[in-house]
PDB file of N, CA and C in Angstrom:
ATOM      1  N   UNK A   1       0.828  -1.202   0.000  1.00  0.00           N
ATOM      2  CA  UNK A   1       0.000   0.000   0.000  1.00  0.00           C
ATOM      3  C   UNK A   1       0.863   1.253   0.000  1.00  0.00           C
ATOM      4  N   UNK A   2       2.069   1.466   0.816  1.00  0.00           N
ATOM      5  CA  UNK A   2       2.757   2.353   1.164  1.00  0.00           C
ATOM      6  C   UNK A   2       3.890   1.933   0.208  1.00  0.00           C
ATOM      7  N   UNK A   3       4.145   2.604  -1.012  1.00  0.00           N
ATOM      8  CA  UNK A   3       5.157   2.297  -1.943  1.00  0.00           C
ATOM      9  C   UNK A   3       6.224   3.665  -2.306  1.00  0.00           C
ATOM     10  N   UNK A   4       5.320   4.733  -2.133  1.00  0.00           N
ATOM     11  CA  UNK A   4       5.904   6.049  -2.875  1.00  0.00           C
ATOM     12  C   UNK A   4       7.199   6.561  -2.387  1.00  0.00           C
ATOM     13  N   UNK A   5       7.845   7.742  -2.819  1.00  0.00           N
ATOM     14  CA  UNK A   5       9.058   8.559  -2.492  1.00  0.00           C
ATOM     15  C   UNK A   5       9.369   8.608  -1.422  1.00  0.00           C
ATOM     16  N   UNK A   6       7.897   9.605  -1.201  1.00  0.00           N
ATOM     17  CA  UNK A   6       7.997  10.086   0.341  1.00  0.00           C
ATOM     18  C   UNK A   6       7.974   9.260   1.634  1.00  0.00           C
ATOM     19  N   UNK A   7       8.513   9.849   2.551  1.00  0.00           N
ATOM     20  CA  UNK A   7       8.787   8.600   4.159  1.00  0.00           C
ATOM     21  C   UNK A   7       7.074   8.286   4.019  1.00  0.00           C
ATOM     22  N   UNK A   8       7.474   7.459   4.544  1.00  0.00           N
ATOM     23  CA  UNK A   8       6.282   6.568   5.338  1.00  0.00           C
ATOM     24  C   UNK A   8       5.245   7.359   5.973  1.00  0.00           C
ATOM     25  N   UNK A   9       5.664   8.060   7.190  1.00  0.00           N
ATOM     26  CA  UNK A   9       4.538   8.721   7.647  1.00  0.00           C
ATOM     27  C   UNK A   9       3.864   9.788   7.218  1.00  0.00           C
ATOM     28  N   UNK A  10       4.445  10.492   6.083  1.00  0.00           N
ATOM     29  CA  UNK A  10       4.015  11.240   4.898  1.00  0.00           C
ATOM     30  C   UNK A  10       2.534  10.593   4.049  1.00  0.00           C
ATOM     31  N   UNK A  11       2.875   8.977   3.717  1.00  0.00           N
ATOM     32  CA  UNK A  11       2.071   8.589   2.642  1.00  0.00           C
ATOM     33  C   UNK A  11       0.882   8.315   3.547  1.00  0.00           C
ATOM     34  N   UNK A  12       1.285   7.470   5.265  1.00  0.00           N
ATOM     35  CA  UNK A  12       0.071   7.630   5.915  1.00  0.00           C
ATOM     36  C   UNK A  12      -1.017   8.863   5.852  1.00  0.00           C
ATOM     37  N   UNK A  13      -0.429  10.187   6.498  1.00  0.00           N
ATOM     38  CA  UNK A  13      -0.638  11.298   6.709  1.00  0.00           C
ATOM     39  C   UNK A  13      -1.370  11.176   5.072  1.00  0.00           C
ATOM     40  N   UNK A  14      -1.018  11.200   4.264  1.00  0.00           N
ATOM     41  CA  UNK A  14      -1.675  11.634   3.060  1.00  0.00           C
ATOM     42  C   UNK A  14      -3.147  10.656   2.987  1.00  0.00           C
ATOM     43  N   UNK A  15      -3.027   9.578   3.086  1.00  0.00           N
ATOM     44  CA  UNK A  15      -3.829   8.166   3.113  1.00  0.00           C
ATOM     45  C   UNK A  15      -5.041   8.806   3.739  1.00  0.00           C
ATOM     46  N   UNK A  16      -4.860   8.736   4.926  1.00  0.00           N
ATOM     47  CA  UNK A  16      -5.727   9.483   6.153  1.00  0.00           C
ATOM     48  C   UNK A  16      -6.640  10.692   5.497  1.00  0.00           C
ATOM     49  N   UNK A  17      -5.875  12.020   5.224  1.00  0.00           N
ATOM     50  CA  UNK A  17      -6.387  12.782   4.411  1.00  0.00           C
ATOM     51  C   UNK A  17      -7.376  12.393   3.346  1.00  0.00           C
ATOM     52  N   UNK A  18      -6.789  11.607   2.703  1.00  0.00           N
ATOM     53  CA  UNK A  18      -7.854  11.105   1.305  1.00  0.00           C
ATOM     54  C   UNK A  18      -8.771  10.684   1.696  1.00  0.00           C
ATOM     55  N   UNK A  19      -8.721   9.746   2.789  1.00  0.00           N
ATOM     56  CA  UNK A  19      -9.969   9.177   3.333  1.00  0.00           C
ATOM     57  C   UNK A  19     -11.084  10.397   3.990  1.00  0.00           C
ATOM     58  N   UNK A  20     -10.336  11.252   4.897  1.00  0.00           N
ATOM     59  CA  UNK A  20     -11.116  11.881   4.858  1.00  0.00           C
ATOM     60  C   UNK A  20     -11.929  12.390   4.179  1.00  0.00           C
ATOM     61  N   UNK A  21     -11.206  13.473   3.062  1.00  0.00           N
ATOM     62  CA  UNK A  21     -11.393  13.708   1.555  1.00  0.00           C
ATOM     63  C   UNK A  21     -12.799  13.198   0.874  1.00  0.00           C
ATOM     64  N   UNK A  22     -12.724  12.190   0.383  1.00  0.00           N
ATOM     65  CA  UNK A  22     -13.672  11.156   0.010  1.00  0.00           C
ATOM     66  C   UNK A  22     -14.888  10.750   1.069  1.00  0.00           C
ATOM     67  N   UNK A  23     -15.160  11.103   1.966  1.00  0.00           N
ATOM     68  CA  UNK A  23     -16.306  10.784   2.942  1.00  0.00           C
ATOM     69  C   UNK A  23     -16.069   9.379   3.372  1.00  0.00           C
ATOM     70  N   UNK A  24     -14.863   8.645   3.422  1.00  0.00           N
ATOM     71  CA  UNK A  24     -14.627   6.684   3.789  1.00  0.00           C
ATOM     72  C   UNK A  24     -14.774   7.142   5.271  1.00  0.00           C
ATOM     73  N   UNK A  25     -13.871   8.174   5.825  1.00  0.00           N
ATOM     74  CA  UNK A  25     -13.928   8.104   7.094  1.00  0.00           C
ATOM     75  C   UNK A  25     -14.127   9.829   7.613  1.00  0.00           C
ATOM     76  N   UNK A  26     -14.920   9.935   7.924  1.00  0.00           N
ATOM     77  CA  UNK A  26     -16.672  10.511   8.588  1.00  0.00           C
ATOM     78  C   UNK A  26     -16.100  11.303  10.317  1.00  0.00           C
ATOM     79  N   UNK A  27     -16.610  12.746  10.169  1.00  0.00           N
ATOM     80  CA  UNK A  27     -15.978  13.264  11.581  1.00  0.00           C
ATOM     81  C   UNK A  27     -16.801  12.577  12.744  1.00  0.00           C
ATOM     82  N   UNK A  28     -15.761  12.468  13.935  1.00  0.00           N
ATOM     83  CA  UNK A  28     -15.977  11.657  15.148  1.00  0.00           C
ATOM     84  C   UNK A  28     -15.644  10.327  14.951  1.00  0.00           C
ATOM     85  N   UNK A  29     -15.392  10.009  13.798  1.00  0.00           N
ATOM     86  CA  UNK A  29     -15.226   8.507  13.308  1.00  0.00           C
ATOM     87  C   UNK A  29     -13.919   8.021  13.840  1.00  0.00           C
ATOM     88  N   UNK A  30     -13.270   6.761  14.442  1.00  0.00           N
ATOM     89  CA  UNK A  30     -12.172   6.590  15.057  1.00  0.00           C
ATOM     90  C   UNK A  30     -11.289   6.148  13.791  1.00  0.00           C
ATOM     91  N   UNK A  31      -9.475   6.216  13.765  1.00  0.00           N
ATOM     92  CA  UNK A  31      -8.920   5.772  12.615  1.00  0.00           C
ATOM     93  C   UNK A  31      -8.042   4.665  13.657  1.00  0.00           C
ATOM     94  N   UNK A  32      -7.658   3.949  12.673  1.00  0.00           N
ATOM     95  CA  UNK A  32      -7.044   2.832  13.555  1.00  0.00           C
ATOM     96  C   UNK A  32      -5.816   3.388  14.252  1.00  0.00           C
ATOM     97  N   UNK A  33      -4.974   3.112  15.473  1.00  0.00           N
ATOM     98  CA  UNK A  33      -4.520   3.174  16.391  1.00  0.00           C
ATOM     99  C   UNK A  33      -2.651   2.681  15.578  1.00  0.00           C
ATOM    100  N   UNK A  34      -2.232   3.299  16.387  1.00  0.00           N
ATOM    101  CA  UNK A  34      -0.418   3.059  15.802  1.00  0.00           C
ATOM    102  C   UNK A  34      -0.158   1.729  16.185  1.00  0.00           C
ATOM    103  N   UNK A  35      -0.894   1.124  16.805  1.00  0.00           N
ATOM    104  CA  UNK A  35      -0.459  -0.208  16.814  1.00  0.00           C
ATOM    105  C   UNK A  35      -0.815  -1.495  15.742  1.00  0.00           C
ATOM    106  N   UNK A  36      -2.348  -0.509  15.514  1.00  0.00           N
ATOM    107  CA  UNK A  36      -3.329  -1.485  14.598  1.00  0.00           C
ATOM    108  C   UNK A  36      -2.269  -1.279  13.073  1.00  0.00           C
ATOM    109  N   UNK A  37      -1.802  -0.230  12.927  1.00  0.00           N
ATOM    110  CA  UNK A  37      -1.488   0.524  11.705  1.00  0.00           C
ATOM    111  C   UNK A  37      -0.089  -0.330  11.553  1.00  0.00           C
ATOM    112  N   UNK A  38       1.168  -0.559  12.619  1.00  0.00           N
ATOM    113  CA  UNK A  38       2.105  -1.562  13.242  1.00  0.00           C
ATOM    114  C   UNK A  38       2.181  -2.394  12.626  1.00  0.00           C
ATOM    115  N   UNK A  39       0.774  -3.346  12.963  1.00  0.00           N
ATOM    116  CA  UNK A  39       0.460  -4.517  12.898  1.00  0.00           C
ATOM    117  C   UNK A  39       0.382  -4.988  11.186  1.00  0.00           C
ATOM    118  N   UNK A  40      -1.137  -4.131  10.660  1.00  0.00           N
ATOM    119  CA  UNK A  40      -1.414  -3.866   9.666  1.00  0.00           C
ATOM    120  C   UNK A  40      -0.660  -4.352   8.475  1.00  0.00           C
ATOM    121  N   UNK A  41       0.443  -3.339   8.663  1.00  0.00           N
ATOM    122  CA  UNK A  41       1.364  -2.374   7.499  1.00  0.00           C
ATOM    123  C   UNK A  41       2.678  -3.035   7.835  1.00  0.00           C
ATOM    124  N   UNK A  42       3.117  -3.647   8.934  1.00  0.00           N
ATOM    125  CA  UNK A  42       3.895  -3.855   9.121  1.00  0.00           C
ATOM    126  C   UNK A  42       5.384  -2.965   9.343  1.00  0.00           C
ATOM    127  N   UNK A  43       5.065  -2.216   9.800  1.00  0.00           N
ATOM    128  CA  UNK A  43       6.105  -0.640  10.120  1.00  0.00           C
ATOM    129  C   UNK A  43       6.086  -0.236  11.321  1.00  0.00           C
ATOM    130  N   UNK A  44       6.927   0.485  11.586  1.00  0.00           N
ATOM    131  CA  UNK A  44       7.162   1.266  13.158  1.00  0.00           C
ATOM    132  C   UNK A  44       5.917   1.929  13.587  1.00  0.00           C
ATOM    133  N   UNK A  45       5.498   1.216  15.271  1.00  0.00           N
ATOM    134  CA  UNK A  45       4.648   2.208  15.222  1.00  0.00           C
ATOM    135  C   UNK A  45       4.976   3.556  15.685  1.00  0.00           C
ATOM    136  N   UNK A  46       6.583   4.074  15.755  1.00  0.00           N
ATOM    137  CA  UNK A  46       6.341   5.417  15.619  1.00  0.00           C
ATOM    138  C   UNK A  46       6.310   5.888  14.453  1.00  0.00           C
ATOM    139  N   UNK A  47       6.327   5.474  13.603  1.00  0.00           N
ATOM    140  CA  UNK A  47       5.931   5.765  11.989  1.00  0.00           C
ATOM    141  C   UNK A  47       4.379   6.483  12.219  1.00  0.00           C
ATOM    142  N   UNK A  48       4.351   5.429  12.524  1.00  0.00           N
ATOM    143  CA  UNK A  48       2.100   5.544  11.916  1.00  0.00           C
ATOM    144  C   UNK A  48       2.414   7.159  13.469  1.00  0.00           C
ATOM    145  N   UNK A  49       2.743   6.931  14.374  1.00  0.00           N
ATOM    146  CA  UNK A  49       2.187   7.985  15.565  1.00  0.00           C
ATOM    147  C   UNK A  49       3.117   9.065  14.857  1.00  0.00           C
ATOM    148  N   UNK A  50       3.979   9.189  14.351  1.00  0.00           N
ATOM    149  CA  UNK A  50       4.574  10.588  13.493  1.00  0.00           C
ATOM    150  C   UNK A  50       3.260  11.251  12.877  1.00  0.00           C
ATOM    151  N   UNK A  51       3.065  10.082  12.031  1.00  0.00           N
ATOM    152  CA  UNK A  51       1.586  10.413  10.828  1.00  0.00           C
ATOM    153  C   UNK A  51       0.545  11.115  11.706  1.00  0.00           C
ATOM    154  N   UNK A  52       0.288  10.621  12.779  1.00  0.00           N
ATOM    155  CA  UNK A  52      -1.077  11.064  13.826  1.00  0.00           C
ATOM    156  C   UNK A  52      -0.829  12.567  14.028  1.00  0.00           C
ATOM    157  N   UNK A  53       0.575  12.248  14.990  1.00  0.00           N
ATOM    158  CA  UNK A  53       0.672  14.014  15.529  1.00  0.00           C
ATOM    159  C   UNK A  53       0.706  14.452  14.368  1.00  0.00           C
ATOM    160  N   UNK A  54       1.365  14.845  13.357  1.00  0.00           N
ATOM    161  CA  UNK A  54       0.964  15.798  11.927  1.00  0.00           C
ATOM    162  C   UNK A  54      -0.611  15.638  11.780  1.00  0.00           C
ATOM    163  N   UNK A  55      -0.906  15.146  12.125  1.00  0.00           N
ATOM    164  CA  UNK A  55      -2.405  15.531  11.441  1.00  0.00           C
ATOM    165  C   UNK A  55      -3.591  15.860  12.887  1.00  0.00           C
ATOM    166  N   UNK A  56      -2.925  15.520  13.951  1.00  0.00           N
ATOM    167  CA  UNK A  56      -3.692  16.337  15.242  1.00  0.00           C
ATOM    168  C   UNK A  56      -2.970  17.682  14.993  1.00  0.00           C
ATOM    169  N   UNK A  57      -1.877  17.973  14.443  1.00  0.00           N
ATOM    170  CA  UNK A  57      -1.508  19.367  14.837  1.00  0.00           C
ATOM    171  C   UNK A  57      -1.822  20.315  13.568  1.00  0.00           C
ATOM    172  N   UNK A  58      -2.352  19.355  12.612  1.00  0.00           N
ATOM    173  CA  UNK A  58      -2.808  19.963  11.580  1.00  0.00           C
ATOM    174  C   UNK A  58      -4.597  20.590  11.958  1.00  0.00           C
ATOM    175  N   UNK A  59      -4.733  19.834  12.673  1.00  0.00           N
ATOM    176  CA  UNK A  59      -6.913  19.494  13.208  1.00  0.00           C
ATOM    177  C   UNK A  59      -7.435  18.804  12.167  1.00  0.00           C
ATOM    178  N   UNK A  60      -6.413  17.916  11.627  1.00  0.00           N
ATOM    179  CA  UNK A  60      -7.486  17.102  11.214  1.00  0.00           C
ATOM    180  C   UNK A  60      -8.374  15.919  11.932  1.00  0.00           C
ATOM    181  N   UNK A  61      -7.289  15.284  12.936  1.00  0.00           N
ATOM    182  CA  UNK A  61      -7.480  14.425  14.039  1.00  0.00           C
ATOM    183  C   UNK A  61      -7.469  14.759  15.247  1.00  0.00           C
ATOM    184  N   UNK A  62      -8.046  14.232  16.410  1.00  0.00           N
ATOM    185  CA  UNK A  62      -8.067  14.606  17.571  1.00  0.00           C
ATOM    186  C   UNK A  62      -7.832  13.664  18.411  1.00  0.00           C
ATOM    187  N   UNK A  63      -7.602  13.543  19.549  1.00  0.00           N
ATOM    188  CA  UNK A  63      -7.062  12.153  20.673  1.00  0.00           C
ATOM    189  C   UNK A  63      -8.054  12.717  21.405  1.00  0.00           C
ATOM    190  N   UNK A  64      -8.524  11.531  21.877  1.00  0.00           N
ATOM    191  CA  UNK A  64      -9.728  11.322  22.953  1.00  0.00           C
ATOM    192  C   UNK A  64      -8.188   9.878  24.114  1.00  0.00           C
ATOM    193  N   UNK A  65      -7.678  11.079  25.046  1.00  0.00           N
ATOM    194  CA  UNK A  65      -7.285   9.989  25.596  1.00  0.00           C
ATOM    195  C   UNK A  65      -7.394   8.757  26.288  1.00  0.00           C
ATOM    196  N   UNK A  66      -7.223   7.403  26.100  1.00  0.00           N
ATOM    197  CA  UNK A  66      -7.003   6.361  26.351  1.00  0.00           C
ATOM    198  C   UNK A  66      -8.131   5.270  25.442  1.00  0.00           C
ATOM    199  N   UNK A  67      -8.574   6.319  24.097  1.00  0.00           N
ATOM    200  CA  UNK A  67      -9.373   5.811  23.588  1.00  0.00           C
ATOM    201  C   UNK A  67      -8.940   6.059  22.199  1.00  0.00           C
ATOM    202  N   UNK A  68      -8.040   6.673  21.275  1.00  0.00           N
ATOM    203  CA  UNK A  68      -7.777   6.946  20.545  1.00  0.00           C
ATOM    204  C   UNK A  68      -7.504   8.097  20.122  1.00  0.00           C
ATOM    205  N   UNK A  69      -7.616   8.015  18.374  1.00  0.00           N
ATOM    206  CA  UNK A  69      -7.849   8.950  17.180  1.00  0.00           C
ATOM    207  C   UNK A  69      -9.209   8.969  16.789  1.00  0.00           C
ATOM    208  N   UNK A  70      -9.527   9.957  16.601  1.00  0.00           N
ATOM    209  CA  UNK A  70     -10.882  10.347  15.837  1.00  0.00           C
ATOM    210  C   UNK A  70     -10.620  11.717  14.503  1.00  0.00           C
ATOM    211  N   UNK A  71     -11.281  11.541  13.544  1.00  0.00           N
ATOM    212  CA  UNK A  71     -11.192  12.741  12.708  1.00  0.00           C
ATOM    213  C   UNK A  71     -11.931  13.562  13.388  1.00  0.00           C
ATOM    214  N   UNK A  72     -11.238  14.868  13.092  1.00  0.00           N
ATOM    215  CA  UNK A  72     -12.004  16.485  14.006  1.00  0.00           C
ATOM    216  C   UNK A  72     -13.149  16.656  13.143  1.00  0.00           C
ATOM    217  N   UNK A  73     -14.156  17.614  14.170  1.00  0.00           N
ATOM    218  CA  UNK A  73     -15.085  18.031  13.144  1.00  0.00           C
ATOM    219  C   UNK A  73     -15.016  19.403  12.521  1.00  0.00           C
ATOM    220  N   UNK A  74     -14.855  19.240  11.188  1.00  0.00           N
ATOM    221  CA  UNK A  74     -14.850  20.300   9.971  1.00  0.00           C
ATOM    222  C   UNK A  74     -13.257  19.423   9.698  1.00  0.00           C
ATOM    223  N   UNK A  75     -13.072  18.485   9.487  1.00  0.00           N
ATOM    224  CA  UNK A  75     -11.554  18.478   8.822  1.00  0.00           C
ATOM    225  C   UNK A  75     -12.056  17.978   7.637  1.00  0.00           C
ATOM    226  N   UNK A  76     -12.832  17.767   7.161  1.00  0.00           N
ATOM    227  CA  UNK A  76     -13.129  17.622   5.477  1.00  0.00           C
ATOM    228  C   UNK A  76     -13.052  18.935   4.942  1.00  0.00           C
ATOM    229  N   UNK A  77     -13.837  19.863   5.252  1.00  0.00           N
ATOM    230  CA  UNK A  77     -13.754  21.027   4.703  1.00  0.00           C
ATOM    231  C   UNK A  77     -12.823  21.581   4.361  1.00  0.00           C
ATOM    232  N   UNK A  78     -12.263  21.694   6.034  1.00  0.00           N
ATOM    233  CA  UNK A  78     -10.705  21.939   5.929  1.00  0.00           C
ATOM    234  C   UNK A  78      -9.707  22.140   4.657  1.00  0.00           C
ATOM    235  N   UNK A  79      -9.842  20.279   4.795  1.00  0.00           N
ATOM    236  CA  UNK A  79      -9.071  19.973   4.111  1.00  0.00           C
ATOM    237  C   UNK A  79      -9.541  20.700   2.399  1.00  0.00           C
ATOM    238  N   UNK A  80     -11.022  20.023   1.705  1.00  0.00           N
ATOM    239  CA  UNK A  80     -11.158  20.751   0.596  1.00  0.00           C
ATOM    240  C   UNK A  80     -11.163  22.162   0.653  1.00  0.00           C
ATOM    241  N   UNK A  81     -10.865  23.068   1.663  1.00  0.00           N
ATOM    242  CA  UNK A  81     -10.238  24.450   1.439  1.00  0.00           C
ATOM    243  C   UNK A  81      -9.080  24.730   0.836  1.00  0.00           C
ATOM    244  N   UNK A  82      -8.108  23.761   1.682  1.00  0.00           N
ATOM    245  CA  UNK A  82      -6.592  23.534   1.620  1.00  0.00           C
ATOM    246  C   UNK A  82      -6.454  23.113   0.122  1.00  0.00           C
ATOM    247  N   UNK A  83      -7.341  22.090  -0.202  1.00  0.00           N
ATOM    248  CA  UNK A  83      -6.725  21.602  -2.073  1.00  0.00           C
ATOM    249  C   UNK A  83      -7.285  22.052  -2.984  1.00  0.00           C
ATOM    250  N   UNK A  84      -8.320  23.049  -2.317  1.00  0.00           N
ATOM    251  CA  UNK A  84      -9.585  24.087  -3.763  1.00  0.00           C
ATOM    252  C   UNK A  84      -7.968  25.267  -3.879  1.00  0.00           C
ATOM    253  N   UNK A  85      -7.293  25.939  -2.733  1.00  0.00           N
ATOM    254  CA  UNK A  85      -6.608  26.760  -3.208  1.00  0.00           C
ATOM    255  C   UNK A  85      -5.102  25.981  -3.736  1.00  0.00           C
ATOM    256  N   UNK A  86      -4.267  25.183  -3.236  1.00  0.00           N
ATOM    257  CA  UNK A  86      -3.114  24.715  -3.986  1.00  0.00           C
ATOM    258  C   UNK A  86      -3.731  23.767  -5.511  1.00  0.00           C
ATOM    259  N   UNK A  87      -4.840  23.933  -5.677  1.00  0.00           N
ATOM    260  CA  UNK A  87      -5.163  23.512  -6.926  1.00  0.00           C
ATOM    261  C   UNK A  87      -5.183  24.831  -7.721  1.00  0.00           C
ATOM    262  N   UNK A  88      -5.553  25.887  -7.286  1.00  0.00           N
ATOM    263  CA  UNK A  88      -5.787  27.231  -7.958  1.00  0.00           C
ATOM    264  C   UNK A  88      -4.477  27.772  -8.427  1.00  0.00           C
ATOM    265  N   UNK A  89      -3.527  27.453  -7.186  1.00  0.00           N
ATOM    266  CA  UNK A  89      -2.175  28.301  -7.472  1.00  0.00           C
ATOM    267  C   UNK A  89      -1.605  27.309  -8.025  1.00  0.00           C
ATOM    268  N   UNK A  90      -1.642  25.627  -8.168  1.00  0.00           N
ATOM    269  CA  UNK A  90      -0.796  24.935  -8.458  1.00  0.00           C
ATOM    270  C   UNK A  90      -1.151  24.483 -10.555  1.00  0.00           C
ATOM    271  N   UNK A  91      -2.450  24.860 -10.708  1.00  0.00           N
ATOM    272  CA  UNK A  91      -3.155  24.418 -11.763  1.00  0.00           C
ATOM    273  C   UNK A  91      -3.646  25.653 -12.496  1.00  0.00           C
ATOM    274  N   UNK A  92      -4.286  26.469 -12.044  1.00  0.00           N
ATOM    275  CA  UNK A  92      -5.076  27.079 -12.437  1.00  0.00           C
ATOM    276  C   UNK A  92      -4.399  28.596 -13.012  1.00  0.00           C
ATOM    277  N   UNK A  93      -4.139  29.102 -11.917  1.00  0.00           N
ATOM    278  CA  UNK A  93      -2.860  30.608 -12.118  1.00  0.00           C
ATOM    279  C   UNK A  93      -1.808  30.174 -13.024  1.00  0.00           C
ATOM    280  N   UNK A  94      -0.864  28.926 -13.277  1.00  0.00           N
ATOM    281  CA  UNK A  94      -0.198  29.057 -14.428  1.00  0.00           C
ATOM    282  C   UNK A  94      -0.549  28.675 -15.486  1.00  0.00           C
ATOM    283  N   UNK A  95      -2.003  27.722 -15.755  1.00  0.00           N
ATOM    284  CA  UNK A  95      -2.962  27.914 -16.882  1.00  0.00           C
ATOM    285  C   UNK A  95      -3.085  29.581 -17.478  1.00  0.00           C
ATOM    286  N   UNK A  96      -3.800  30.293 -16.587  1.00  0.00           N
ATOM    287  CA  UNK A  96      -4.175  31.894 -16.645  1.00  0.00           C
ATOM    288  C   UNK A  96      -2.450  32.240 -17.451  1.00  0.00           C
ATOM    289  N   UNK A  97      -1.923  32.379 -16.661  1.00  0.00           N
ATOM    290  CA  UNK A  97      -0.783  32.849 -16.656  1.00  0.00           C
ATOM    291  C   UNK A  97       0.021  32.168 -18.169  1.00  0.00           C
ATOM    292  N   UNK A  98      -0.289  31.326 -18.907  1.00  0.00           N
ATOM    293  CA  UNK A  98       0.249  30.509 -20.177  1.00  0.00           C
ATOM    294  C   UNK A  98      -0.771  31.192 -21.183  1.00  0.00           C
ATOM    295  N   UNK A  99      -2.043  31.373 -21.160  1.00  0.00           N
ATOM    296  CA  UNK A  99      -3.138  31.738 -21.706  1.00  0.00           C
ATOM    297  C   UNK A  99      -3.112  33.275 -22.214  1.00  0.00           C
ATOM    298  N   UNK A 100      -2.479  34.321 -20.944  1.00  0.00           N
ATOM    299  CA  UNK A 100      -2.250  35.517 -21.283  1.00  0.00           C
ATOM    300  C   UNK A 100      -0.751  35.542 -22.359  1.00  0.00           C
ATOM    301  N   UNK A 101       0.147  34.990 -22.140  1.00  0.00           N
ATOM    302  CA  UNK A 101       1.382  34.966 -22.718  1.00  0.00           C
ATOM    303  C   UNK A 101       0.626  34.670 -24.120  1.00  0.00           C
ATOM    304  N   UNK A 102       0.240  33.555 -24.382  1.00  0.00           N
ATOM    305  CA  UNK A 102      -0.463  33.071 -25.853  1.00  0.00           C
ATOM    306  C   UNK A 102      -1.401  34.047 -26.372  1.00  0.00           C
ATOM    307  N   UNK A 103      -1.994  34.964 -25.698  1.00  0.00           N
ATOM    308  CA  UNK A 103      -3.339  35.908 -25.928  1.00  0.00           C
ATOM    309  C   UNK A 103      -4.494  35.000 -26.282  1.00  0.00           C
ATOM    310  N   UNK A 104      -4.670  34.106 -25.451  1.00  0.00           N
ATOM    311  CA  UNK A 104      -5.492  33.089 -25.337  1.00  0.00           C
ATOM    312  C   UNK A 104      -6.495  33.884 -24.691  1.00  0.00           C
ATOM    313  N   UNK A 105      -8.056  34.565 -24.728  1.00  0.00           N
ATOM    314  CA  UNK A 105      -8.946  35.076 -24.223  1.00  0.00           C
ATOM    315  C   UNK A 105      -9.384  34.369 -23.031  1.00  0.00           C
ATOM    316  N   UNK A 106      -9.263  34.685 -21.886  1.00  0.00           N
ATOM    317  CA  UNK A 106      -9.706  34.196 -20.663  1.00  0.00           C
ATOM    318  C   UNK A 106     -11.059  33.065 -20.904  1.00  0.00           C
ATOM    319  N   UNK A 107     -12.288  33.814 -21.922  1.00  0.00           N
ATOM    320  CA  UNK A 107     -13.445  33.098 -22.228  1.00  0.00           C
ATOM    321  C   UNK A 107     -13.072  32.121 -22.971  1.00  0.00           C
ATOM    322  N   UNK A 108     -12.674  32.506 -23.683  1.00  0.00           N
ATOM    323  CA  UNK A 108     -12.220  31.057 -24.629  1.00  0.00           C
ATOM    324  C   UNK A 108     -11.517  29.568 -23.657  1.00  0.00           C
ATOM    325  N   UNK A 109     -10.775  29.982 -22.622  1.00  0.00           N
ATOM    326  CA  UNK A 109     -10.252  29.028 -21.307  1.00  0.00           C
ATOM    327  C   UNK A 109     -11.374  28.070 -20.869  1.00  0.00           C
ATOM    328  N   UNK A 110     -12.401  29.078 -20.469  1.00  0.00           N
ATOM    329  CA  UNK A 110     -13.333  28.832 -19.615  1.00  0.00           C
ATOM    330  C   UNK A 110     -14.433  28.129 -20.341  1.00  0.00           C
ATOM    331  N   UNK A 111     -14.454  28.301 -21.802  1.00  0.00           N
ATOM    332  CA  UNK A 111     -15.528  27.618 -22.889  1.00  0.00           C
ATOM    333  C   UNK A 111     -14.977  26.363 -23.004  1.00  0.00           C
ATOM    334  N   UNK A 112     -13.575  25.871 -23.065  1.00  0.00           N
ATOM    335  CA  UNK A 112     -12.818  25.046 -23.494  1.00  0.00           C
ATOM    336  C   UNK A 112     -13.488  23.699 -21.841  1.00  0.00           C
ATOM    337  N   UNK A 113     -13.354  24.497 -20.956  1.00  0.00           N
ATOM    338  CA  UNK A 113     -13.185  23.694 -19.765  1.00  0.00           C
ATOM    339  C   UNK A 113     -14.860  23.025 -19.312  1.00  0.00           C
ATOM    340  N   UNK A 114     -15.700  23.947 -20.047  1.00  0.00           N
ATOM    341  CA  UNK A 114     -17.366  23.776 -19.849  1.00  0.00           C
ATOM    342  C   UNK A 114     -17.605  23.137 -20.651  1.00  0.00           C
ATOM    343  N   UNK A 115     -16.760  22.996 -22.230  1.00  0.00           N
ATOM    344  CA  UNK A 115     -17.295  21.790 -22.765  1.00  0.00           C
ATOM    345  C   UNK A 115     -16.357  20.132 -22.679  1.00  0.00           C
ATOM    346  N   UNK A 116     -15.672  20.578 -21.738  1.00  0.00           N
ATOM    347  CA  UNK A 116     -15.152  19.207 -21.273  1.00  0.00           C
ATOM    348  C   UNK A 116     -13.452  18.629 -21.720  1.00  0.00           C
ATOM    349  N   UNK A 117     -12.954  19.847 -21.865  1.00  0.00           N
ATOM    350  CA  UNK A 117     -11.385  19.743 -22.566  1.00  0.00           C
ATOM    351  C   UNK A 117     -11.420  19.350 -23.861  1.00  0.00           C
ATOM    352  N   UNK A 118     -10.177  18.507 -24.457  1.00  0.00           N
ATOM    353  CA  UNK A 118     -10.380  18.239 -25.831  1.00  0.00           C
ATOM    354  C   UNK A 118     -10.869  17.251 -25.828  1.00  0.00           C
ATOM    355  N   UNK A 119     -11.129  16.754 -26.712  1.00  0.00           N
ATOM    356  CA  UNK A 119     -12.094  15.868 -27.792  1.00  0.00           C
ATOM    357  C   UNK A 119     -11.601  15.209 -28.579  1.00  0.00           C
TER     358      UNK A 119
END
């Protein structure tokens, strides 16, 4: 499951996110425990508890002590706040920004994208 570049508790941390992301796992909802994740995945569980604190100190998660992790409530939003704008600056502004260089008409962008890219 965990194959990519980045360390380990990165791809968790990201994992987690997506799930959130996607509605799989639901605020107040518990995520499995650094041991379950240990066990699981077969990795350190200070791996998986790296992944946790980044994402309690992010609010996406919260500790209910001696009972776990739970996702916070509003960390979906959150989060689609967080990837509506690094999608804007990461996608969108150097689209704009390629479009003006070309004298590509802003409408013409926006006609292109309403009828569904190319064809």
């Amino acid at each position: 499951m965990f194959d990519g570049r980045d360390p380990l508790y990165v791809q968790i941390a990201d994992q987690i996110r997506a799930d959130v992301l996607s509605g799989a796992l639901k605020e107040h909802e518990q995520v499995m425990s650094t041991t379950q994740y240990a066990t699981t995945f077969r990795i350190n569980p200070a791996t998986a508890a790296k992944a946790f604190t980044e994402l309690v100190d992010e609010g996406v998660l919260y500790k209910q002590r001696g009972i776990g992790m739970f996702v916070a409530p509003g960390a979906r939003e959150q989060l689609l706040t967080e990837k509506r704008a690094a999608f804007f600056a990461k996608v969108v502004d150097p689209v704009a920004a390629q479009a003006k260089v070309l004298g590509i008409p802003v409408e013409d962008v926006i006609e292109h994208l309403r009828n569904g890219g190319p064809r």
